[in-house]
Structures are given as structure tokens and as C-alpha cells.
C-alpha atoms as a PDB file:
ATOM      1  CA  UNK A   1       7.144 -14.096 -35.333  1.00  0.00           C
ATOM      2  CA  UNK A   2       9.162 -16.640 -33.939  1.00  0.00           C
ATOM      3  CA  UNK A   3       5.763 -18.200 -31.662  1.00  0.00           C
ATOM      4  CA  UNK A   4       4.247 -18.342 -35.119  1.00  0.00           C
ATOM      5  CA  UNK A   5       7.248 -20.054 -36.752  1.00  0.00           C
ATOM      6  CA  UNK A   6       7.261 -22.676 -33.620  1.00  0.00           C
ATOM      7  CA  UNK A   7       3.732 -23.141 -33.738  1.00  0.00           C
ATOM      8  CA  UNK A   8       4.040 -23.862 -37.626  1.00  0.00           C
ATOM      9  CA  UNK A   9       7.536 -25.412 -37.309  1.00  0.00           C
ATOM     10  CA  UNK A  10       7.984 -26.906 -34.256  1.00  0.00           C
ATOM     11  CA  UNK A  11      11.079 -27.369 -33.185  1.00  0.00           C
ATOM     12  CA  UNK A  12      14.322 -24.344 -32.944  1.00  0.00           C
ATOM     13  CA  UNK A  13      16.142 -25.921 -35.917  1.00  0.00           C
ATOM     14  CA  UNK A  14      12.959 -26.267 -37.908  1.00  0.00           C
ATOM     15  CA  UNK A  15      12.301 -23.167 -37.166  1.00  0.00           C
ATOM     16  CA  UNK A  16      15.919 -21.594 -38.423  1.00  0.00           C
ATOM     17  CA  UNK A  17      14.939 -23.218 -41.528  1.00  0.00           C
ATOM     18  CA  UNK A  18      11.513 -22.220 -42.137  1.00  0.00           C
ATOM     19  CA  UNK A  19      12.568 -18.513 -41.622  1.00  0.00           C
ATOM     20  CA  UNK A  20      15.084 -19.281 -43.917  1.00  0.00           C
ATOM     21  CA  UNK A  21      12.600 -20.664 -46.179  1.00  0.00           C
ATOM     22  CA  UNK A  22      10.472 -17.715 -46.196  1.00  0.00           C
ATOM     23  CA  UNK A  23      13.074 -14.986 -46.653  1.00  0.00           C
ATOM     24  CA  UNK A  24      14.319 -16.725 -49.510  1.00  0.00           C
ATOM     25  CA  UNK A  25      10.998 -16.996 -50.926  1.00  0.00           C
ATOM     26  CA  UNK A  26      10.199 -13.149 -50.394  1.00  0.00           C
ATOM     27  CA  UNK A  27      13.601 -12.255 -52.070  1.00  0.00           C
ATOM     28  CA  UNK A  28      12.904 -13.808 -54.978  1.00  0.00           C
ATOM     29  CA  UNK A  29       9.746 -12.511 -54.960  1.00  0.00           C
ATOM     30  CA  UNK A  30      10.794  -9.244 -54.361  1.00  0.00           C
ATOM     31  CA  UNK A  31      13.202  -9.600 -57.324  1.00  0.00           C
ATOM     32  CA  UNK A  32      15.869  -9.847 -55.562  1.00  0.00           C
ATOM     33  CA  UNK A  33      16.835 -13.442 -55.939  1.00  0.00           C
ATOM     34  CA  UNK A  34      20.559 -12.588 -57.327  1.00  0.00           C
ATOM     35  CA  UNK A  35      21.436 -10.462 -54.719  1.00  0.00           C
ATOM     36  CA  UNK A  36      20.408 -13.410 -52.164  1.00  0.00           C
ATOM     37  CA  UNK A  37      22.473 -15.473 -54.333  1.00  0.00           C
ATOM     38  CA  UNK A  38      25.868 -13.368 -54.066  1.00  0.00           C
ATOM     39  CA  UNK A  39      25.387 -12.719 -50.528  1.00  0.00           C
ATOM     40  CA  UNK A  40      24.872 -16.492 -49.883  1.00  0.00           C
ATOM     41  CA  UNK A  41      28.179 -17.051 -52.211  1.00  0.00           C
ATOM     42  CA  UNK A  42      30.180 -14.465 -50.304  1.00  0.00           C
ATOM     43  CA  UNK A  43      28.917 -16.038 -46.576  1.00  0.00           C
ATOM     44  CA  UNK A  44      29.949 -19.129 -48.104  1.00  0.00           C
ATOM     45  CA  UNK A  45      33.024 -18.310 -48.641  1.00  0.00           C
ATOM     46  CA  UNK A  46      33.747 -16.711 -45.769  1.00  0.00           C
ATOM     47  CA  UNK A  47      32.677 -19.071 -44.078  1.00  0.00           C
ATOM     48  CA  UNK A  48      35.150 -21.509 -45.840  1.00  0.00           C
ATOM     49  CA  UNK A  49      37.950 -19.196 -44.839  1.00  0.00           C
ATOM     50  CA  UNK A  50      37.397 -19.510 -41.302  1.00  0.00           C
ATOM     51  CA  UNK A  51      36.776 -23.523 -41.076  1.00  0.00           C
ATOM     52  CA  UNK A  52      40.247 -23.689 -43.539  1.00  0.00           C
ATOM     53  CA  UNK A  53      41.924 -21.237 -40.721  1.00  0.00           C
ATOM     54  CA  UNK A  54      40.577 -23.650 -37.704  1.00  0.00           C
ATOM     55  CA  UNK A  55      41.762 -26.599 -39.830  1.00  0.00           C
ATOM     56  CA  UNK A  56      45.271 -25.455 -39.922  1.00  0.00           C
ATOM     57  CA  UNK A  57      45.658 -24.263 -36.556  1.00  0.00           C
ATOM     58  CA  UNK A  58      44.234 -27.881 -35.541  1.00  0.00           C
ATOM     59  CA  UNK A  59      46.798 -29.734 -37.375  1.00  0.00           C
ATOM     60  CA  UNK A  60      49.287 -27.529 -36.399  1.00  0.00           C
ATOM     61  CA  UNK A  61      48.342 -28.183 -32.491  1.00  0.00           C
ATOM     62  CA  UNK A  62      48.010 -31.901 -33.242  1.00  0.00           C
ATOM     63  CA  UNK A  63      51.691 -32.303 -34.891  1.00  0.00           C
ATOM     64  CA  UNK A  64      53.115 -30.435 -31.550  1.00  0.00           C
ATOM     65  CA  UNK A  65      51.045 -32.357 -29.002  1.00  0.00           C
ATOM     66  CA  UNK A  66      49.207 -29.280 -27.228  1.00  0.00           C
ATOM     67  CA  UNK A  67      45.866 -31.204 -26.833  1.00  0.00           C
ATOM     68  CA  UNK A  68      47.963 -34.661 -25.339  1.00  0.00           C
ATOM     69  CA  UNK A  69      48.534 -35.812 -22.121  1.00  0.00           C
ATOM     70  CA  UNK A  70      50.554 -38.876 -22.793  1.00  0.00           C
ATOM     71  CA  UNK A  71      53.454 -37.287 -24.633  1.00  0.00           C
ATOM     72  CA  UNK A  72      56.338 -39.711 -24.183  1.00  0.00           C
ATOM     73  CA  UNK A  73      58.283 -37.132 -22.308  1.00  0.00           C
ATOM     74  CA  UNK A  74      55.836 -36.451 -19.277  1.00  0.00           C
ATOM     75  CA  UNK A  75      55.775 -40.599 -19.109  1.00  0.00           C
ATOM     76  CA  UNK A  76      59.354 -40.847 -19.280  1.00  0.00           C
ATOM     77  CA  UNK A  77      58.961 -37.906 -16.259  1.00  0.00           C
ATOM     78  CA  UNK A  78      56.447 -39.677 -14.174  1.00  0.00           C
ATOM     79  CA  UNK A  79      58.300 -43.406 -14.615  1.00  0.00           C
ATOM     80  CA  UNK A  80      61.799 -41.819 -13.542  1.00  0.00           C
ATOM     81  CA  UNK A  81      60.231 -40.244 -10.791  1.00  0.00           C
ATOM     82  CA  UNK A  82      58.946 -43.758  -9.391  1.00  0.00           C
ATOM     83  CA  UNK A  83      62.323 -45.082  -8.778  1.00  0.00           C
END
């Protein structure tokens, strides 16, 4: 399936999207559009859980310096240590 998606597609990120493309299309064909819909919703929001958690976490790492190497106490460490 995924040679005939490529060969229709082209490319790995066209591709993701025209398999998305057709299971959407056979859900709702299927009858089952509002069940695609709600589990969409609830990915969705999952999914905005986890980027909100990462966001946090970030900020909280930015505000105490973990990601920086030019806090002003390891350069007033390396300037005392040249005299």
C-alpha cells in the first residue's frame, strides 16, 4: 500500500496525507464520519495537553538557566580564576 501511495503521492509527507485522505474518505463513507470526528477531537486534545506540559516545563527550565552556558555566575567563576 504504501509503494502505491508513493507512486500516486510522491513524496513521505504526501504520502501521510493521502492515507489520511483516504481513510477519512472511507469513514465517512462507511458512516462513520462522527466517530472520526470525536476521535480526531479527543487526539486533539490530547495532543494539546502534552505541547501545554512541554511548554511549561520549557519556561520553567528557561527562568532557572538549565539550557545556558553564560550564567553570570560560571563567568564571574572563570574571570576570578584568571587572576
Amino acid at each position: 500500500m504504501r509503494a502505491a501511495l508513493a507512486l500516486v503521492a510522491g513524496g513521505p509527507g504526501r504520502v501521510s496525507i493521502s492515507a489520511a485522505a483516504i481513510v477519512a474518505i472511507a469513514f465517512v463513507l462507511a458512516g462513520h464520519g462522527w466517530d472520526l470526528a470525536r476521535a480526531a477531537w479527543h487526539a486533539s486534545l490530547f495532543v494539546s495537553g502534552f505541547v501545554g506540559v512541554w511548554a511549561v516545563l520549557a519556561l520553567i527550565a528557561q527562568a532557572a538557566g538549565v539550557a545556558d552556558d553564560t550564567t553570570p555566575s560560571s563567568t564571574a567563576a572563570k574571570e576570578a580564576s584568571h587572576d
